[in-house]
PDB file of N, CA and C in Angstrom:
ATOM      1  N   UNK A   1     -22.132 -11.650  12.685  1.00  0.00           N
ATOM      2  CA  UNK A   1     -21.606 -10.612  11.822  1.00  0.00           C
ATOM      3  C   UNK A   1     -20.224 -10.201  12.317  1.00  0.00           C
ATOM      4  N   UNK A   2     -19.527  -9.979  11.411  1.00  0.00           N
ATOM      5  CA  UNK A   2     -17.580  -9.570  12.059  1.00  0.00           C
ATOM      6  C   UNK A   2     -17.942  -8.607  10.968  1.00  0.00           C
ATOM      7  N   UNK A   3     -17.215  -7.397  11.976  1.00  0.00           N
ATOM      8  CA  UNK A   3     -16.925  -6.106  10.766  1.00  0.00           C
ATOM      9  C   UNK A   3     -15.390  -5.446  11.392  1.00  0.00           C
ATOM     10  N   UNK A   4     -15.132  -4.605  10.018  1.00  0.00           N
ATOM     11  CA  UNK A   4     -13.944  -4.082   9.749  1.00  0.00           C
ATOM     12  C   UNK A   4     -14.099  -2.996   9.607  1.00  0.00           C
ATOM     13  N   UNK A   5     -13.219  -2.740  11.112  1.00  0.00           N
ATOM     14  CA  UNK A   5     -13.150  -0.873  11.152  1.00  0.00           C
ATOM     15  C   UNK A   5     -11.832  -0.035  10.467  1.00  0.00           C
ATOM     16  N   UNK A   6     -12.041   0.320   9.352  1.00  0.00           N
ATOM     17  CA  UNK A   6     -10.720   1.234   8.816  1.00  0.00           C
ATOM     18  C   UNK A   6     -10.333   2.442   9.638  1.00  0.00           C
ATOM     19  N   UNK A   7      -9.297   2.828   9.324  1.00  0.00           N
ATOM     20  CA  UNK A   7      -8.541   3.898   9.972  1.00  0.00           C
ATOM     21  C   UNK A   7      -8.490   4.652   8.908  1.00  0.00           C
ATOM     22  N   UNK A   8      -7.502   5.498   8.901  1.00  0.00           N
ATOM     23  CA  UNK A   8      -7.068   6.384   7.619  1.00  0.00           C
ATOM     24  C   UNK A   8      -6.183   5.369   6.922  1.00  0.00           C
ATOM     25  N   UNK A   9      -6.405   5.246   5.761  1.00  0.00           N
ATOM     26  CA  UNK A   9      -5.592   4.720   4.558  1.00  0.00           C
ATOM     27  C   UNK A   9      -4.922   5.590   3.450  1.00  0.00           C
ATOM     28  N   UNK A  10      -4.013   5.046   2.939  1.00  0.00           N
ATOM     29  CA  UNK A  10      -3.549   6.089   1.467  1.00  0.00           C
ATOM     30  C   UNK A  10      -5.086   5.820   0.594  1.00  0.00           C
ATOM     31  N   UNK A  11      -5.730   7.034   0.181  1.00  0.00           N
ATOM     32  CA  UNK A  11      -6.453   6.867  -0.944  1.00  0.00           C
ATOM     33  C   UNK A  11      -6.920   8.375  -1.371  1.00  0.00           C
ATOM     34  N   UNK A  12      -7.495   8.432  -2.289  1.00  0.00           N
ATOM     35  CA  UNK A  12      -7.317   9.747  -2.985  1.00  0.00           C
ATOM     36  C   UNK A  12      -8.151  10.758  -2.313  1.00  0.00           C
ATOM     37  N   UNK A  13      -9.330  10.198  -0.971  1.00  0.00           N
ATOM     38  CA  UNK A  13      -9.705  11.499  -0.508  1.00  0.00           C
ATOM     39  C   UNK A  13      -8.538  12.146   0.380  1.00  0.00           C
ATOM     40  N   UNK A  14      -7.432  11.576   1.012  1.00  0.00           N
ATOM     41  CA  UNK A  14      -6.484  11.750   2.134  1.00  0.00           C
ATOM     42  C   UNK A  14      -5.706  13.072   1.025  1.00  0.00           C
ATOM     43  N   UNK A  15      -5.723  12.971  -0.149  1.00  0.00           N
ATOM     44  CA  UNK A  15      -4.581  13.430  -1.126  1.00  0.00           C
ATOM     45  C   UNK A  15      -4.985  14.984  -0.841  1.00  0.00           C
ATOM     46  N   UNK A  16      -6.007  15.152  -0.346  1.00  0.00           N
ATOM     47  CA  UNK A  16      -6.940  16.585  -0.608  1.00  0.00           C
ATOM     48  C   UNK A  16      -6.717  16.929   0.930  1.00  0.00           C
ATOM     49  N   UNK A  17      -6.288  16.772   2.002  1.00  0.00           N
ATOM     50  CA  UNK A  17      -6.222  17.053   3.398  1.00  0.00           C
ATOM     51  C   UNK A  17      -5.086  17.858   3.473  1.00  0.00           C
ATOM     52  N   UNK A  18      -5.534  19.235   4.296  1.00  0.00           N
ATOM     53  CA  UNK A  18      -4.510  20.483   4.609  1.00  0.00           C
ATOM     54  C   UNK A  18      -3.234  19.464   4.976  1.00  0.00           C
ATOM     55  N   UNK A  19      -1.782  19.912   5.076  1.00  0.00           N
ATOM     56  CA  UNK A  19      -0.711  19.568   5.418  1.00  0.00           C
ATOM     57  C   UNK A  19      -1.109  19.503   7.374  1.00  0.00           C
ATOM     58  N   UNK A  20      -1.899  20.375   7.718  1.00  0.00           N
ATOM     59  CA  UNK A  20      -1.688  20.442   9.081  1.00  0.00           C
ATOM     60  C   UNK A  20      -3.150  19.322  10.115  1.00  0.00           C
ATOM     61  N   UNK A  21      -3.819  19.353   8.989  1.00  0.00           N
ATOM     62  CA  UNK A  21      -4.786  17.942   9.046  1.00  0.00           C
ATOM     63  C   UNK A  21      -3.868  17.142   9.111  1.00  0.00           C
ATOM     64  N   UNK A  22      -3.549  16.748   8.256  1.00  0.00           N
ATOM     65  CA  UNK A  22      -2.775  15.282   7.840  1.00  0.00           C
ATOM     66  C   UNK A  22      -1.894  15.158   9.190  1.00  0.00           C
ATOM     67  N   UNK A  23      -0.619  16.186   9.856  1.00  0.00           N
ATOM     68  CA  UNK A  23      -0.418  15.476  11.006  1.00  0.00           C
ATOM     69  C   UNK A  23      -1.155  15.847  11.900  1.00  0.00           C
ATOM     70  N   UNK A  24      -2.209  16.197  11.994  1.00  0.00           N
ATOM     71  CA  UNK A  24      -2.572  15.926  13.052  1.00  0.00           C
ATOM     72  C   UNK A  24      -3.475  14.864  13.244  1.00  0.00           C
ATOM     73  N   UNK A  25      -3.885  13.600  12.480  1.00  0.00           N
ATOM     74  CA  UNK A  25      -4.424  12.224  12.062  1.00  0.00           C
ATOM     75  C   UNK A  25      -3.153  11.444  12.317  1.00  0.00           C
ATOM     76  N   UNK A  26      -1.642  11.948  12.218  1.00  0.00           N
ATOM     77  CA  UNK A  26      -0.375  11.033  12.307  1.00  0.00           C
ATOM     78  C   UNK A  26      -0.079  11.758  14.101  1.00  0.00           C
ATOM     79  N   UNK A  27      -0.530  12.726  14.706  1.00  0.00           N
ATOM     80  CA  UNK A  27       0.177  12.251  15.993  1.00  0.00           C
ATOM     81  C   UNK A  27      -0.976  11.788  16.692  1.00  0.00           C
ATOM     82  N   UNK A  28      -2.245  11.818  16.656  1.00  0.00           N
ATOM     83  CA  UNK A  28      -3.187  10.894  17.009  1.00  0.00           C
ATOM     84  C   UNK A  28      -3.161   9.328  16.928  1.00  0.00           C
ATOM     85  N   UNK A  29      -2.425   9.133  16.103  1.00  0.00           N
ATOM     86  CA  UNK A  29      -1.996   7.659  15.334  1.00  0.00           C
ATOM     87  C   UNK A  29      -1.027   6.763  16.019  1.00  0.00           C
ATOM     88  N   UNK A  30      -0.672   5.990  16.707  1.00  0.00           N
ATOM     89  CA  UNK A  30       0.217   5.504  17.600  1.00  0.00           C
ATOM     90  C   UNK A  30       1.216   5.128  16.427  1.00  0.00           C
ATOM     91  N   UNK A  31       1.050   4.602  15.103  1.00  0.00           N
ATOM     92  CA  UNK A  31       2.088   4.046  14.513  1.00  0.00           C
ATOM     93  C   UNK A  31       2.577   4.912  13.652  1.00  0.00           C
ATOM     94  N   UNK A  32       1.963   6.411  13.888  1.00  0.00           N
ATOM     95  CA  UNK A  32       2.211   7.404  13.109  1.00  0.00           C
ATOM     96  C   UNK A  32       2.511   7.441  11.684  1.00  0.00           C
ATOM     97  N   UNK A  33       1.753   6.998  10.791  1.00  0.00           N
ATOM     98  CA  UNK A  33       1.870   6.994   9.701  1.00  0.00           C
ATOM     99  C   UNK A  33       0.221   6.671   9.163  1.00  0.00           C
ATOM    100  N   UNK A  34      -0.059   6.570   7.759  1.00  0.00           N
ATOM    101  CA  UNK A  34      -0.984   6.637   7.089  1.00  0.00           C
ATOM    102  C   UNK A  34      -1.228   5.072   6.565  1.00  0.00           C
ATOM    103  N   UNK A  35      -2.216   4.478   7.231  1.00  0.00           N
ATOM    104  CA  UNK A  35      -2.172   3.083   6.512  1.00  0.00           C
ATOM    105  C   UNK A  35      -2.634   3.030   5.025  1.00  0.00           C
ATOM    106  N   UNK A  36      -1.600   1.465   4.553  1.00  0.00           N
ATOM    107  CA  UNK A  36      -1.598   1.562   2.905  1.00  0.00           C
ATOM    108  C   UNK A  36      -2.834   0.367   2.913  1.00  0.00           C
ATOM    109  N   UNK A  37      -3.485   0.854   1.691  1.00  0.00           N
ATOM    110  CA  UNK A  37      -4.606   0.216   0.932  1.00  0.00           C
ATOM    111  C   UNK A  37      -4.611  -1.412   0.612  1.00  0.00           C
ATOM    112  N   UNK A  38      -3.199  -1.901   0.657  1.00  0.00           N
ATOM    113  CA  UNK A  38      -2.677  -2.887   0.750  1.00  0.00           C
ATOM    114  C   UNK A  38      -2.789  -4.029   1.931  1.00  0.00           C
ATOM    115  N   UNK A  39      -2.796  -2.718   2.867  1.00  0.00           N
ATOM    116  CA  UNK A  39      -2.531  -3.579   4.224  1.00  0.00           C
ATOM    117  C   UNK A  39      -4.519  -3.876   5.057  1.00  0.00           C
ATOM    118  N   UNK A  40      -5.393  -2.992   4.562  1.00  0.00           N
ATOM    119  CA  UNK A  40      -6.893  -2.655   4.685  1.00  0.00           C
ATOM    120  C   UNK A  40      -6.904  -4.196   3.837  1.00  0.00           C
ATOM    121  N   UNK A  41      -6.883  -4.158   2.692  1.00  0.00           N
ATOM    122  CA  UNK A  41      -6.854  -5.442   1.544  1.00  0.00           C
ATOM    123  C   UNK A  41      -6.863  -6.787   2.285  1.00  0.00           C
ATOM    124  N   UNK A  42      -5.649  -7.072   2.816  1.00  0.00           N
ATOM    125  CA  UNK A  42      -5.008  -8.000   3.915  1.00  0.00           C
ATOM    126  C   UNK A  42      -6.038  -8.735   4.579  1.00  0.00           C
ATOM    127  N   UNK A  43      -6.726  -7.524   5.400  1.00  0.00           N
ATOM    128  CA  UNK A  43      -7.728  -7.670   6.706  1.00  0.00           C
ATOM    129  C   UNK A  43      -8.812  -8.425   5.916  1.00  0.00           C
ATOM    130  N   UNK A  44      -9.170  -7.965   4.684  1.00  0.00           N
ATOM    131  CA  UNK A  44     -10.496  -8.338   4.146  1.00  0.00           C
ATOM    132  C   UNK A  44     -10.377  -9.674   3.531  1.00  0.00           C
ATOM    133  N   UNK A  45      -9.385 -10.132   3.088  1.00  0.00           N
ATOM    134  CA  UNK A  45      -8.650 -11.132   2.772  1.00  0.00           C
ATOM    135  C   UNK A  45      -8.790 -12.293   3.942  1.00  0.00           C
ATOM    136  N   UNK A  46      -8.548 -12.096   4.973  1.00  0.00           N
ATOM    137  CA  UNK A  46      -8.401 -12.561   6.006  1.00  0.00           C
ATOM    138  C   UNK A  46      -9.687 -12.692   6.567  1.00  0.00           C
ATOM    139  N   UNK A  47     -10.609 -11.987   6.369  1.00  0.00           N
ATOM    140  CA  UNK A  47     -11.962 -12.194   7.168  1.00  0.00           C
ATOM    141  C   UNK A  47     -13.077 -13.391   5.817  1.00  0.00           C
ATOM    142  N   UNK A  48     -12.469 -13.168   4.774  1.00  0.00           N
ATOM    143  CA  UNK A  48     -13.389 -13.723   3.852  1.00  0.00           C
ATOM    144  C   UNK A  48     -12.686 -15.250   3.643  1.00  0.00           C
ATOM    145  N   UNK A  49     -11.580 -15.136   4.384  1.00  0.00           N
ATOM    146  CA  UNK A  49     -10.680 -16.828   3.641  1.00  0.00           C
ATOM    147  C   UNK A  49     -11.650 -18.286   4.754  1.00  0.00           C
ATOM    148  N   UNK A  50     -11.066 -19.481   4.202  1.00  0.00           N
ATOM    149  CA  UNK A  50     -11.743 -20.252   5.151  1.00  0.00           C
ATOM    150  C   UNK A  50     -10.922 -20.201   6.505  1.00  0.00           C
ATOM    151  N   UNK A  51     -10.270 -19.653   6.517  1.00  0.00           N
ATOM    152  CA  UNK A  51      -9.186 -19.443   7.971  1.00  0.00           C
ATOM    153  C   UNK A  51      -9.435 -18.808   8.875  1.00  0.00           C
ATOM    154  N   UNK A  52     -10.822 -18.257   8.704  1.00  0.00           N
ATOM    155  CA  UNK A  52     -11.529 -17.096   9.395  1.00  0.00           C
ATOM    156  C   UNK A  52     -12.819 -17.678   9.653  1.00  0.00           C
ATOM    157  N   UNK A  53     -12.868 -18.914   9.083  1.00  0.00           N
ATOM    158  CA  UNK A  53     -14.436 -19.648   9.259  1.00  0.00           C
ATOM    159  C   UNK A  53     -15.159 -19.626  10.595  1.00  0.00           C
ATOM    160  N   UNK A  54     -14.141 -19.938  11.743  1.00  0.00           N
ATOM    161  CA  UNK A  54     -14.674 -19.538  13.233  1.00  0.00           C
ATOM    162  C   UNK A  54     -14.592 -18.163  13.667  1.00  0.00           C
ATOM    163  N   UNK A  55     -13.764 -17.433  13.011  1.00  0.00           N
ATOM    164  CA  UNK A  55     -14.588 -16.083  13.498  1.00  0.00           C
ATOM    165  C   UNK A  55     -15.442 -15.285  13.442  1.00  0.00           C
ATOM    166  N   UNK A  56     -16.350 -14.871  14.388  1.00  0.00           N
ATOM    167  CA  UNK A  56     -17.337 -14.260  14.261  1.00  0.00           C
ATOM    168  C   UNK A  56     -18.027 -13.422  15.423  1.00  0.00           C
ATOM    169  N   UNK A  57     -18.812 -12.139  14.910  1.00  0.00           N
ATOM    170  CA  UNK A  57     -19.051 -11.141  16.127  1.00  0.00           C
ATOM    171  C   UNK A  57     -17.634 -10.702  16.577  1.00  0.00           C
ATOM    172  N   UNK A  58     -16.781 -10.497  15.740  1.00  0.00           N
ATOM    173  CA  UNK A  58     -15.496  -9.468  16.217  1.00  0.00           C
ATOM    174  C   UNK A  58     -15.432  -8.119  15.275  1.00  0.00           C
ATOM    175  N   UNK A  59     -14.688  -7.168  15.598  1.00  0.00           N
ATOM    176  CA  UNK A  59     -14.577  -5.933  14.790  1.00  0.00           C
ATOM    177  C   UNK A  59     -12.858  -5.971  14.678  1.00  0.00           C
ATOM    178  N   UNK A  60     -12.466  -6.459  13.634  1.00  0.00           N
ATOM    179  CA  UNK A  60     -10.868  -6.013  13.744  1.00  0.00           C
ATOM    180  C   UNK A  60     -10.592  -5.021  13.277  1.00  0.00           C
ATOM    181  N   UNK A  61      -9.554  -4.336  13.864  1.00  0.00           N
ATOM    182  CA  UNK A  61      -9.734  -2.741  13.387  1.00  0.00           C
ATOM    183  C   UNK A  61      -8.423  -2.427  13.144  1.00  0.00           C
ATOM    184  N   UNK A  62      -8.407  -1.834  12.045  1.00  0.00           N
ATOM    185  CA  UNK A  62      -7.100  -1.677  10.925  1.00  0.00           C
ATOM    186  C   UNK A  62      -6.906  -0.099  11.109  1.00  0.00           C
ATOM    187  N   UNK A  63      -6.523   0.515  11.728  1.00  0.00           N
ATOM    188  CA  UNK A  63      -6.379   1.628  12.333  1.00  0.00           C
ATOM    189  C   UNK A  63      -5.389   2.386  12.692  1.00  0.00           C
ATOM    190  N   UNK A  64      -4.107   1.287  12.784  1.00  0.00           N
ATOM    191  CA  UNK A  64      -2.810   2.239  13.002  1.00  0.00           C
ATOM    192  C   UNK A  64      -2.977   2.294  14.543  1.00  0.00           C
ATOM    193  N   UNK A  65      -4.121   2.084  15.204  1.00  0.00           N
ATOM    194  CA  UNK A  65      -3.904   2.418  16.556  1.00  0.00           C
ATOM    195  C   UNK A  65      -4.810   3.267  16.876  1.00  0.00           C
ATOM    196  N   UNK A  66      -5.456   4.051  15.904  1.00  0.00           N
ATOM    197  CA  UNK A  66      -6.549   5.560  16.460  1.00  0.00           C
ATOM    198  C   UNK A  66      -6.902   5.347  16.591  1.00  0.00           C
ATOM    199  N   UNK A  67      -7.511   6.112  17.992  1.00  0.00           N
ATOM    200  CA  UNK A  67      -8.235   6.160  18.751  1.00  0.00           C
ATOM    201  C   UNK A  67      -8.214   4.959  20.002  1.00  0.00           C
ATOM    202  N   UNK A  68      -7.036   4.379  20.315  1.00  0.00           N
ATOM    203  CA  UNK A  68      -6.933   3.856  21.452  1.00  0.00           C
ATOM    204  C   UNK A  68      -6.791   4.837  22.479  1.00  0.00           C
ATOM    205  N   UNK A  69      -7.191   4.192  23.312  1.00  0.00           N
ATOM    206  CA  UNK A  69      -7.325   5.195  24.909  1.00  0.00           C
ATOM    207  C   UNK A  69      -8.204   6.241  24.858  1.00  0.00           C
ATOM    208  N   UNK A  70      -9.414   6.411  23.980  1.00  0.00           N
ATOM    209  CA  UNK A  70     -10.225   7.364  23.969  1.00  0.00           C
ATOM    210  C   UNK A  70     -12.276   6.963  24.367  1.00  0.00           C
TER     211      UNK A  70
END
């Protein structure tokens, strides 16, 4: 089994988060910003193609970085 850990992405629950939530998810964030739905897409793309056929038992994690060092 390989699974895919999301981070925060642009999507419409993020749209509803206090101004002072929101950075505080961006200085937690090493790349400080909000990953796009586009780039989550990518990963899944990538785990389902035949180019990914030998991987397996990994978690790639689309995250921006959160929660490293914790």
């Amino acid at each position: 089994m390989t699974d895919l850990l999301v981070g925060q992405a642009c999507h419409s629950l993020l749209a509803n988060l206090r101004e002072e939530r929101r950075q505080e998810l961006l200085t937690r964030t090493p790349l400080r910003r909000i990953g796009k739905v586009e780039e989550v897409a990518a990963a899944v793309r990538f785990l389902v193609d035949d180019d990914a056929g030998f991987v397996t038992g990994a978690v790639l994690a689309v995250t921006g970085g959160l929660g490293l060092g914790q």
